[in-house]
Protein backbone atom coordinates (compact mmCIF):
# COMPACT_ATOMS: atom_id res chain seq x y z
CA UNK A 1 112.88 70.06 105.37
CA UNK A 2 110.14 68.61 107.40
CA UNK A 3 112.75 66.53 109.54
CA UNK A 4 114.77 69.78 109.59
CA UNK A 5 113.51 71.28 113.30
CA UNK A 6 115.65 73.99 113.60
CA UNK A 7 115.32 75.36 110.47
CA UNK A 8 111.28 74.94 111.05
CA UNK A 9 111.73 77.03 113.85
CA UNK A 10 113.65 79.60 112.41
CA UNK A 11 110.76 79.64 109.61
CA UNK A 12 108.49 79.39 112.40
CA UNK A 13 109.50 82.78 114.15
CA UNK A 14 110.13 84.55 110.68
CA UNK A 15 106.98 83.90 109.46
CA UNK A 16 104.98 85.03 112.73
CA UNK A 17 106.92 88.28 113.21
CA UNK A 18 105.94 88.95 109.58
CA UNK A 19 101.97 88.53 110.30
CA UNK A 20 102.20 90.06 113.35
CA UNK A 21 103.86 93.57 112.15
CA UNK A 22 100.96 93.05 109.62
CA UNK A 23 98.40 93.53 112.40
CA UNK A 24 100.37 96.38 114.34
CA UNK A 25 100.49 98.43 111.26
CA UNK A 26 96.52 97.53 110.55
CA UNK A 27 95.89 98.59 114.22
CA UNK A 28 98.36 102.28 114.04
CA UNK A 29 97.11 103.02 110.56
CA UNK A 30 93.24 102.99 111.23
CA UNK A 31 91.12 105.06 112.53
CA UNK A 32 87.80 103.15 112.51
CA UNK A 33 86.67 102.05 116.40
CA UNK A 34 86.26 98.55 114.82
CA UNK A 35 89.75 98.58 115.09
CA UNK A 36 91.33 100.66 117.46
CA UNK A 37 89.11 99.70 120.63
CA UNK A 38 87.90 95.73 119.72
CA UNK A 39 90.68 94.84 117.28
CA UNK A 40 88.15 93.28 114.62
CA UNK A 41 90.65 92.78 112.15
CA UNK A 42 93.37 90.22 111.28
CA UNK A 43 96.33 89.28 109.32
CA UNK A 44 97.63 85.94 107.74
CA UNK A 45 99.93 84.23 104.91
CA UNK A 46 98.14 82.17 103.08
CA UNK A 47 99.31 79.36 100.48
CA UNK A 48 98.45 79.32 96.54
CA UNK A 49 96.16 76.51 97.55
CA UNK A 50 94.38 78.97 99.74
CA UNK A 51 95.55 77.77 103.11
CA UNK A 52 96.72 79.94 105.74
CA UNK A 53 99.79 78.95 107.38
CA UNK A 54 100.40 81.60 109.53
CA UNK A 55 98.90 83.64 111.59
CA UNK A 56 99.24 86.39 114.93
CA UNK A 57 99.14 85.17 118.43
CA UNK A 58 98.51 88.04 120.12
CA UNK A 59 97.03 90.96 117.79
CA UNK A 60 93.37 90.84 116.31
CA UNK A 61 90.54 88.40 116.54
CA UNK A 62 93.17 85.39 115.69
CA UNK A 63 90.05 82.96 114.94
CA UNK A 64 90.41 82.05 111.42
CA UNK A 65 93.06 79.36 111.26
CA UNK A 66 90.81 77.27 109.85
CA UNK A 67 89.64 79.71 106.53
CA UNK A 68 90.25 78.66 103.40
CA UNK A 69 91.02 81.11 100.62
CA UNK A 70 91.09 78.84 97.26
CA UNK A 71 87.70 79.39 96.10
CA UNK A 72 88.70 83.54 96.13
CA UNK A 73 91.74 82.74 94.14
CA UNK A 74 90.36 81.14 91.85
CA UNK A 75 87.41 83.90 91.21
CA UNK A 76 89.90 86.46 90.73
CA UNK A 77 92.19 84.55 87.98
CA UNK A 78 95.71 85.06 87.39
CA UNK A 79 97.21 87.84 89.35
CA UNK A 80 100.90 89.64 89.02
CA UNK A 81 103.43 90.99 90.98
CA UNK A 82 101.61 94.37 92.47
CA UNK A 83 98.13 93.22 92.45
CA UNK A 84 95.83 93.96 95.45
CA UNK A 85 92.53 91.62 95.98
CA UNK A 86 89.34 93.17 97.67
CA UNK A 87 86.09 91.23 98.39
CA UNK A 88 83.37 91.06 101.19
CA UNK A 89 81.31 88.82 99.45
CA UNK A 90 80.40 85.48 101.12
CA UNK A 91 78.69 83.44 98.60
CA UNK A 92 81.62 84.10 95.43
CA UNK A 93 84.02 83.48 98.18
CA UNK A 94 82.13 80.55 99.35
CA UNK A 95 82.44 81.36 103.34
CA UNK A 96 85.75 82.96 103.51
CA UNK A 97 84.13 86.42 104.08
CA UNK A 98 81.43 86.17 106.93
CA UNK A 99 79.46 89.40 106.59
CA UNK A 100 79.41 92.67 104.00
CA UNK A 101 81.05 95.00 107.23
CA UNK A 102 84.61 92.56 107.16
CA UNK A 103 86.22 93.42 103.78
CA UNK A 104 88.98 91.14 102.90
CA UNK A 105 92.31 92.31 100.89
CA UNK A 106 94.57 89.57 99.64
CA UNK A 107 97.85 90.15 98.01
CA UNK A 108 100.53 88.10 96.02
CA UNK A 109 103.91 87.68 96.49
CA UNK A 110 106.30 86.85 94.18
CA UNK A 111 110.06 86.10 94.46
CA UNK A 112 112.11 85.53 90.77
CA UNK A 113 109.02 85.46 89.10
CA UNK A 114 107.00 82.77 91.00
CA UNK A 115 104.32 82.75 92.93
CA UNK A 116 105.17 81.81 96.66
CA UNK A 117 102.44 82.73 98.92
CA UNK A 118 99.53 85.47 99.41
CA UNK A 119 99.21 88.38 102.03
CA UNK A 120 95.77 88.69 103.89
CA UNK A 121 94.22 91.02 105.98
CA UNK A 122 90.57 92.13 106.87
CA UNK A 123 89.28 94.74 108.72
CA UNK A 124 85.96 95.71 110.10
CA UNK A 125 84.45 98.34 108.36
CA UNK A 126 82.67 101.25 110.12
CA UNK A 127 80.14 101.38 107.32
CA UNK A 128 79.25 99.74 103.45
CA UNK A 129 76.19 101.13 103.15
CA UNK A 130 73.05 99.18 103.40
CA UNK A 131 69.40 99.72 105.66
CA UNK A 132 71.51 101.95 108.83
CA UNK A 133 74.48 103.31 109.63
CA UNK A 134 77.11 100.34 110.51
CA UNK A 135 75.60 98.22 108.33
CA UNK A 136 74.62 96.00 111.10
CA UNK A 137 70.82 95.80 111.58
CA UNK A 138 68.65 92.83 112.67
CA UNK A 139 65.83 93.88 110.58
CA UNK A 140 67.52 93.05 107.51
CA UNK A 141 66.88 89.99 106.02
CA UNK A 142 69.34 89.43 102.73
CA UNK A 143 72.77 90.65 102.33
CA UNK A 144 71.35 93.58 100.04
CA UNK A 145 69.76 95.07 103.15
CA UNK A 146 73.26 94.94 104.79
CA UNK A 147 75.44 96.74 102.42
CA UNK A 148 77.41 96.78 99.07
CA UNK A 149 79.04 93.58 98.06
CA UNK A 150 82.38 93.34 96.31
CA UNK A 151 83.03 90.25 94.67
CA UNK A 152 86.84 89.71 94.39
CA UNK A 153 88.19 92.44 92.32
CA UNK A 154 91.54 93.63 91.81
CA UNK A 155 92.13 97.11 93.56
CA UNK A 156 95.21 97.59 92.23
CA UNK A 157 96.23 96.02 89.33
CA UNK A 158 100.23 95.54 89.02
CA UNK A 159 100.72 98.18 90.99
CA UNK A 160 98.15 100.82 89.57
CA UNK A 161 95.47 101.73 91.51
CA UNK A 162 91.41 100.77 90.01
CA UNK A 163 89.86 104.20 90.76
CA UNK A 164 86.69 103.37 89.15
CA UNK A 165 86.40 100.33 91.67
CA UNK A 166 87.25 102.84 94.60
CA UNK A 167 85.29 105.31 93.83
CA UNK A 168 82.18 103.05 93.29
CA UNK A 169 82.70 101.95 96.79
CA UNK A 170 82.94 105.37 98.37
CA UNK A 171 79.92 105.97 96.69
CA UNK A 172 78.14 103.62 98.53
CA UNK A 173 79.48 103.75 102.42
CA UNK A 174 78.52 106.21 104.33
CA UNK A 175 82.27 107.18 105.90
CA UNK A 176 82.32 111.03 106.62
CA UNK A 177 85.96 112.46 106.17
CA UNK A 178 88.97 113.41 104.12
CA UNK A 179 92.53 113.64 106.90
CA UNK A 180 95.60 115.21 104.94
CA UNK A 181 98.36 115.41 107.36
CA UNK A 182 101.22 118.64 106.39
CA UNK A 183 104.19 118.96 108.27
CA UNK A 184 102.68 119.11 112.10
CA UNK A 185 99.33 120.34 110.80
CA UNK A 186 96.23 117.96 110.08
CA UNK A 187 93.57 119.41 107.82
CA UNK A 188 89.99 117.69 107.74
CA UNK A 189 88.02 118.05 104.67
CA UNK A 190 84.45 117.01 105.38
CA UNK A 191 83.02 118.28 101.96
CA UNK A 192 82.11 114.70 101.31
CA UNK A 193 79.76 114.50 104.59
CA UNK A 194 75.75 115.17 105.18
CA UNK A 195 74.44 118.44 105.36
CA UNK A 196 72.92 119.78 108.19
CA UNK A 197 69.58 117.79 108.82
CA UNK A 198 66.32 117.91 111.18
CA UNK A 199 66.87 115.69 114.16
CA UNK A 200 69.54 114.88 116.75
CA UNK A 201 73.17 114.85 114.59
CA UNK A 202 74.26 118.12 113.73
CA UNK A 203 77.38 118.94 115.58
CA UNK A 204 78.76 122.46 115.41
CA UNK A 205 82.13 123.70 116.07
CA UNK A 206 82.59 127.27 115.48
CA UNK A 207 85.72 126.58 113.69
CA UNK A 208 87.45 125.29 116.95
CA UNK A 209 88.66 121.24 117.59
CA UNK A 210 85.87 120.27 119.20
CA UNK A 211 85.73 117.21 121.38
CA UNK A 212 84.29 115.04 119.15
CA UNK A 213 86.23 116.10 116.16
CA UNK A 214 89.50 115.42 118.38
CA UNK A 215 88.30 111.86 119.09
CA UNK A 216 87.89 110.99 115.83
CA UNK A 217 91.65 112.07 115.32
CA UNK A 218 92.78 110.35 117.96
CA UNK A 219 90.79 107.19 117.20
């Protein structure tokens, strides 16, 4: 195959429009600034030895050609058809992950019951707890100042989604709303957020889309 051009091409331009409608839907789907204004996030196939082999052009940060993803494949074990991979961690993934804010999601794809290849993607995160808001303070000094760290775990496992893993994540970011979309309605549940508190954050709005409140939709 490797004397095979045409076909190489064709593989070539297949593969590429697959990583790239990875990114778009990344980009449409989020509603984190991270994403939506400085596109810190990308998308990539990756090999079962843990190299990627392709990767967008022109949609995210499109720098990490040169990660390698075998030491998180072989921390998480075997996987199945339906599994979803989450880490941030940068020492059980030996570099892949750079910092506790990018958090990493790898999946496997199968095809007659083999293993052909693995779908990644990471994203910015607005928050994952840690010493402020954003996660991103020069004061801190260890990784436990800068947030919650996920070693890879299995998110969904073949096909069913790990609550308890979710949850304990939740539980430690500090991102401040629920969005249900019905019909042409969006309803925004902020039960989960801070209660009112003594200094410069409380934002009122009377029960009307405020500014800020729209912004956050539109982001």
């Amino acid at each position: 195959m490797a004397t095979d051009k045409v076909l190489l091409e064709v593989l070539n331009n297949r593969f590429t429009g697959i990583v790239e409608e990875m990114g778009y839907i990344i980009h449409r789907a989020s509603f984190t600034v991270f994403i939506k204004e400085t596109w810190d996030f990308d998308s990539a196939l990756v090999s079962t030895d843990g190299e990627i082999f392709c990767y967008p052009r022109n949609i995210g940060v499109t720098n990490m050609l040169g990660m390698r993803m075998d030491d998180a494949i072989r921390a998480v074990g075997d996987v199945q058809p339906g599994d979803v991979i989450v880490t941030n961690d940068p020492h059980r993934t030996r570099g892949m992950c750079t910092h506790l804010p990018d958090i990493m999601m790898f999946k496997p794809l199968f095809a007659g019951g083999r293993l052909l290849c693995f779908a990644w993607c990471f994203i910015h995160s607005s928050d994952v707890g840690g010493l402020v808001p954003g996660s991103i303070s020069p004061t801190a000094f260890d990784k436990f100042q800068e947030g919650l760290t996920i070693p890879p775990m299995k998110l969904i496992k073949a096909g069913t989604l790990n609550q308890e893993l979710l949850d304990m994540i939740l539980a430690n970011v500090r991102i401040k709303v629920r969005v249900e979309v019905r019909g042409r309605d969006v309803r925004l549940d902020f039960s989960g957020t801070d209660p009112q508190v003594r200094a410069a954050f409380n934002l009122p709005t009377y029960d009307k889309p405020n500014q800020w409140v729209v912004l956050g939709i539109v982001n």
